[in-house]
PDB file of N, CA and C in Angstrom:
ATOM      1  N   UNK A   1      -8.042   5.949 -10.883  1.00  0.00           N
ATOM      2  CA  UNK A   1      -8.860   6.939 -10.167  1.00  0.00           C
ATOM      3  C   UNK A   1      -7.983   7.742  -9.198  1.00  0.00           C
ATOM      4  N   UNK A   2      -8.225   8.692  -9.388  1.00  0.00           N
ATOM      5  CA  UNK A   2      -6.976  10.102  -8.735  1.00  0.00           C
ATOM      6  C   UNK A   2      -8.012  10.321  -7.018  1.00  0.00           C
ATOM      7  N   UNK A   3      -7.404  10.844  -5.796  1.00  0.00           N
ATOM      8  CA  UNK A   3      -8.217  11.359  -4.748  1.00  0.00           C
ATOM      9  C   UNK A   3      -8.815  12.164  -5.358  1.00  0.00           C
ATOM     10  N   UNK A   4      -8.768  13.267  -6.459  1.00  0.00           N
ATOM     11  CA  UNK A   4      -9.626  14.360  -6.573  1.00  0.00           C
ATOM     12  C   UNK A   4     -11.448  13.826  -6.799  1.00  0.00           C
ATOM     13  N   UNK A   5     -11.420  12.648  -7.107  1.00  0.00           N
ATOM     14  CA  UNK A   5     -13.005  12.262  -7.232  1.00  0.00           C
ATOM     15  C   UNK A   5     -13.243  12.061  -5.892  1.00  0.00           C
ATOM     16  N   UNK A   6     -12.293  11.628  -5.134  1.00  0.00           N
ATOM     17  CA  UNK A   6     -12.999  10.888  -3.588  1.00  0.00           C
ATOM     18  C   UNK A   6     -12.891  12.443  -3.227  1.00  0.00           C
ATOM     19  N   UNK A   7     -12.311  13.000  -3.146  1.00  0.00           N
ATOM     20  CA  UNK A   7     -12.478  14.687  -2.326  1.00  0.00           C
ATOM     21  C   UNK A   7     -13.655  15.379  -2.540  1.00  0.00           C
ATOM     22  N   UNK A   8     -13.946  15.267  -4.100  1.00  0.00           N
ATOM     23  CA  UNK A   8     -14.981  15.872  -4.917  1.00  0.00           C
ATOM     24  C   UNK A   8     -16.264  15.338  -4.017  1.00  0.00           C
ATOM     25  N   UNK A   9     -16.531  13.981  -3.992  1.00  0.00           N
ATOM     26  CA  UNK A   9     -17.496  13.041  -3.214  1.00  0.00           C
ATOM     27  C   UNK A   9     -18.005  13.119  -2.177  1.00  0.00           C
ATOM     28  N   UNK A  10     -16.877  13.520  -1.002  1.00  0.00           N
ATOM     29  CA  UNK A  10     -16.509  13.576   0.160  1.00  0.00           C
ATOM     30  C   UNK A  10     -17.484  15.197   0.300  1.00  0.00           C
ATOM     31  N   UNK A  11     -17.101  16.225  -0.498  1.00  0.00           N
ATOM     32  CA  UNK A  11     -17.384  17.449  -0.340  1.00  0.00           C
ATOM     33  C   UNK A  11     -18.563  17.161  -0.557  1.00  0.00           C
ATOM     34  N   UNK A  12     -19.722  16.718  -1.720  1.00  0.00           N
ATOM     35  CA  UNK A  12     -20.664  16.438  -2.037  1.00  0.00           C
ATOM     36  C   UNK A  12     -21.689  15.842  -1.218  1.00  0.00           C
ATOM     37  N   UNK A  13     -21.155  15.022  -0.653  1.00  0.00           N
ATOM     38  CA  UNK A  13     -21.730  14.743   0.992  1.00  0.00           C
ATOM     39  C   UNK A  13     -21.533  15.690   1.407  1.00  0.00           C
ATOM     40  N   UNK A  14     -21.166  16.186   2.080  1.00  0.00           N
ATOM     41  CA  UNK A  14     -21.183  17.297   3.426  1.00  0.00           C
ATOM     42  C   UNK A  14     -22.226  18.816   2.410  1.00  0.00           C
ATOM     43  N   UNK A  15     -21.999  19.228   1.675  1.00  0.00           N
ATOM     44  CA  UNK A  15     -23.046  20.206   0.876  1.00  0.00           C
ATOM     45  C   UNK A  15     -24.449  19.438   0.647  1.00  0.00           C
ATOM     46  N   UNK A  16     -24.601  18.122   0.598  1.00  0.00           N
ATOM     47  CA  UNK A  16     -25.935  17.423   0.703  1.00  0.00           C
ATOM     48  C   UNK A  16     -26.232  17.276   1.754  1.00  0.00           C
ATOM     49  N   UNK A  17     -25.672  17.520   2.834  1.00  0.00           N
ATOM     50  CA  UNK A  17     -26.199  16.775   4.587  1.00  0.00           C
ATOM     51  C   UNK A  17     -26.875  17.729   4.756  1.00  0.00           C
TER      52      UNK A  17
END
């Protein structure tokens, strides 16, 4: 598993909050 999923995730939270 590469950071680009945890970044992807990370962003996904903050556009859902």
């Amino acid at each position: 598993m590469t950071d680009n999923l945890l970044m992807r995730f990370k962003k996904a939270l903050i556009y859902y909050s």
